[in-house]
C-alpha atoms as a PDB file:
ATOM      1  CA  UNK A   1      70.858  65.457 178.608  1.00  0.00           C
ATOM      2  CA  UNK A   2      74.768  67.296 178.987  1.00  0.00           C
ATOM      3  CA  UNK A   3      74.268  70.985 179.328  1.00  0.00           C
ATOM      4  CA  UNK A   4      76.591  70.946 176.067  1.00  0.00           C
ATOM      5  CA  UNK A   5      74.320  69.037 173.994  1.00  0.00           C
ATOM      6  CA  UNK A   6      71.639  71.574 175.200  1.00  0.00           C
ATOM      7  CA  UNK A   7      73.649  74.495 174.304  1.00  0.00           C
ATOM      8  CA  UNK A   8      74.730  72.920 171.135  1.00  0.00           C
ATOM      9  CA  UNK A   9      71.246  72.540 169.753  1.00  0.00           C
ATOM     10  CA  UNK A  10      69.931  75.639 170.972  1.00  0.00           C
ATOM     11  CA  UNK A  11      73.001  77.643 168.900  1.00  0.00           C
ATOM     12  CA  UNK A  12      72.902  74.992 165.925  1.00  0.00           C
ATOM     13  CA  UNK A  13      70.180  76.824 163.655  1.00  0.00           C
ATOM     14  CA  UNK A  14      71.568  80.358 164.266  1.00  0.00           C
ATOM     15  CA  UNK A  15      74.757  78.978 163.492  1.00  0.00           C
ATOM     16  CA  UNK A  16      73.321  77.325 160.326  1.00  0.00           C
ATOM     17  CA  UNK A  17      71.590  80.344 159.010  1.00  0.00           C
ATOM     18  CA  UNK A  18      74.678  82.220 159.617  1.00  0.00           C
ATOM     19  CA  UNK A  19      77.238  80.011 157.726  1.00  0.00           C
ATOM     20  CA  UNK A  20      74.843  79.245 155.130  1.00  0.00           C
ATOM     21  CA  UNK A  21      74.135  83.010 154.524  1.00  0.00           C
ATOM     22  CA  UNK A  22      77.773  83.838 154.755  1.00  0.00           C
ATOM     23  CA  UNK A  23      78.260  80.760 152.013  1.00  0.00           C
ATOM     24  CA  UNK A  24      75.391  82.055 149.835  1.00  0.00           C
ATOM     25  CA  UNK A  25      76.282  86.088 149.852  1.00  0.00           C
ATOM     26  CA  UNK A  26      79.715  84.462 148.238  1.00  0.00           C
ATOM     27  CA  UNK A  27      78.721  82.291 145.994  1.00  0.00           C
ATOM     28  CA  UNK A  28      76.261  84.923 144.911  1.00  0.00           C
ATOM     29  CA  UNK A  29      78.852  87.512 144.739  1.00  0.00           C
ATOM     30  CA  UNK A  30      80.963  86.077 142.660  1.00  0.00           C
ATOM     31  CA  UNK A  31      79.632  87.126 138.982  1.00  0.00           C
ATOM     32  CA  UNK A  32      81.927  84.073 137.417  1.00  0.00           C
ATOM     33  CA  UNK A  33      80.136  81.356 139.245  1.00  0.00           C
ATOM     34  CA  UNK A  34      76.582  82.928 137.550  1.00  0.00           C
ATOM     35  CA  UNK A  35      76.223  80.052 135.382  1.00  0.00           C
ATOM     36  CA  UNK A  36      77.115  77.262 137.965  1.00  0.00           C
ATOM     37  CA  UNK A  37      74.555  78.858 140.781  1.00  0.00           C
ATOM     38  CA  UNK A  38      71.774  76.433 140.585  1.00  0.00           C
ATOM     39  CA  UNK A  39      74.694  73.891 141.309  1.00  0.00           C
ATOM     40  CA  UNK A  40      76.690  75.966 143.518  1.00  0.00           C
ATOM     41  CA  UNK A  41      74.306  76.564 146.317  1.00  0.00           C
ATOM     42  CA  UNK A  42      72.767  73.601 146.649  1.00  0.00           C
ATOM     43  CA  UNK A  43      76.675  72.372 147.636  1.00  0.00           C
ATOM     44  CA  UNK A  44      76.270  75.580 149.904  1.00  0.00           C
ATOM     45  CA  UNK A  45      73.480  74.271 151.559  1.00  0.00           C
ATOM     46  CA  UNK A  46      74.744  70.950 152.465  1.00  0.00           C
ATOM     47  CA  UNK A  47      78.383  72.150 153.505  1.00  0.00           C
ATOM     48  CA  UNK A  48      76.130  74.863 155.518  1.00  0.00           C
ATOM     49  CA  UNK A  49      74.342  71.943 157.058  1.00  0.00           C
ATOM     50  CA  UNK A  50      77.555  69.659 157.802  1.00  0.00           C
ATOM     51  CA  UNK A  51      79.396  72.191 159.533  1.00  0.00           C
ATOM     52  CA  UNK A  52      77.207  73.190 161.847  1.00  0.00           C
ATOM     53  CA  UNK A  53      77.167  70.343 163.891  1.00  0.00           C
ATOM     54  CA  UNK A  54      81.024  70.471 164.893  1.00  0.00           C
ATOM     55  CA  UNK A  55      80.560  74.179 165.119  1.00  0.00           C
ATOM     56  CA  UNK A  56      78.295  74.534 167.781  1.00  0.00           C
ATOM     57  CA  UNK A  57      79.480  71.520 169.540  1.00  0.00           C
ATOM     58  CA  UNK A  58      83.062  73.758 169.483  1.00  0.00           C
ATOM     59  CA  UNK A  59      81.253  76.881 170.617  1.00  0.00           C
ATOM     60  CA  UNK A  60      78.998  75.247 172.993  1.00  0.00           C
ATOM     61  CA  UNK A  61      81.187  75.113 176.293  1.00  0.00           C
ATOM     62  CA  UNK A  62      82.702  78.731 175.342  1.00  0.00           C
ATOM     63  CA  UNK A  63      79.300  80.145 175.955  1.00  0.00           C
ATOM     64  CA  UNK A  64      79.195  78.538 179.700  1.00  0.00           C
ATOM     65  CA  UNK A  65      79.816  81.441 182.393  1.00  0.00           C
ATOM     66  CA  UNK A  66      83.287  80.906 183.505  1.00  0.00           C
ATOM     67  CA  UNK A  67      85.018  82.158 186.988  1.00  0.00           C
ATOM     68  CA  UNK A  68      87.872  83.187 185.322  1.00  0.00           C
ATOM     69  CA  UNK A  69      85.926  85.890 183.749  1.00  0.00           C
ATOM     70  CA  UNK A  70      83.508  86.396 186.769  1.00  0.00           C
ATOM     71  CA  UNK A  71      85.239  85.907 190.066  1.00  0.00           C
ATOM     72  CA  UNK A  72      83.034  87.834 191.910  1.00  0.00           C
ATOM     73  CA  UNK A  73      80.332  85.462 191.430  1.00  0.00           C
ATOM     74  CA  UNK A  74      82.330  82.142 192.431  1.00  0.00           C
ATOM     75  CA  UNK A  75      83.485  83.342 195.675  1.00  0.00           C
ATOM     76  CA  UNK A  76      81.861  81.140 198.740  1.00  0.00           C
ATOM     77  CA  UNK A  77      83.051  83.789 201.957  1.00  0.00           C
ATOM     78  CA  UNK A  78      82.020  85.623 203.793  1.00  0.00           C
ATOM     79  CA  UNK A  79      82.930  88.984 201.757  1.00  0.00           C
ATOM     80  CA  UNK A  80      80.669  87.035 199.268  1.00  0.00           C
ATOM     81  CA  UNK A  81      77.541  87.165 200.885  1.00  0.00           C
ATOM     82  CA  UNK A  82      78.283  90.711 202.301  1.00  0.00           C
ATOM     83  CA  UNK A  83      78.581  92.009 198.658  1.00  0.00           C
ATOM     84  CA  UNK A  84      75.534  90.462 198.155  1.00  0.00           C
ATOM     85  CA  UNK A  85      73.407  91.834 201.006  1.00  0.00           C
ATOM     86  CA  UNK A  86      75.363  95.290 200.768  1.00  0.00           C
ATOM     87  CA  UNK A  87      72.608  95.978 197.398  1.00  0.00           C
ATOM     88  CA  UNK A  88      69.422  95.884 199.875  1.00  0.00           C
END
């Protein structure tokens, strides 16, 4: 498997349970949907369910440790190595 499907489904039920809970403290917050609730979030649920697939396959390669951000770590000299031993 693609280390972005692996990421993907390792975020995709954190993800879930966060935009479904964001979803449901709105619906629930809202004192003129009160009537429409046991129609409401059941909508909630599936929307929660259908965008979480796209989400964490969006999110998935921003997670990935990046040189950019870490240059340090990518470097393949000599310097590299001697940062590395200069811990010991």
């Amino acid at each position: 498997m693609r280390t972005r499907t692996l990421m993907a489904g390792a975020i995709a039920l954190p993800l879930n349970a966060v935009v479904f809970g964001v979803g449901a403290v709105t619906v629930l917050s809202i004192p003129a949907l009160a009537p429409y609730w046991k129609y409401v979030l059941p909508v909630v649920i599936v929307a929660g369910i259908a965008l979480t697939v796209p989400l964490a396959w969006k999110l998935a390669p921003r997670l990935r440790l990046n040189s950019q951000y870490y240059p340090r770590l990518f470097r393949k000299s000599k310097e590299a190595r001697d940062d590395a031993g200069a811990g010991r």
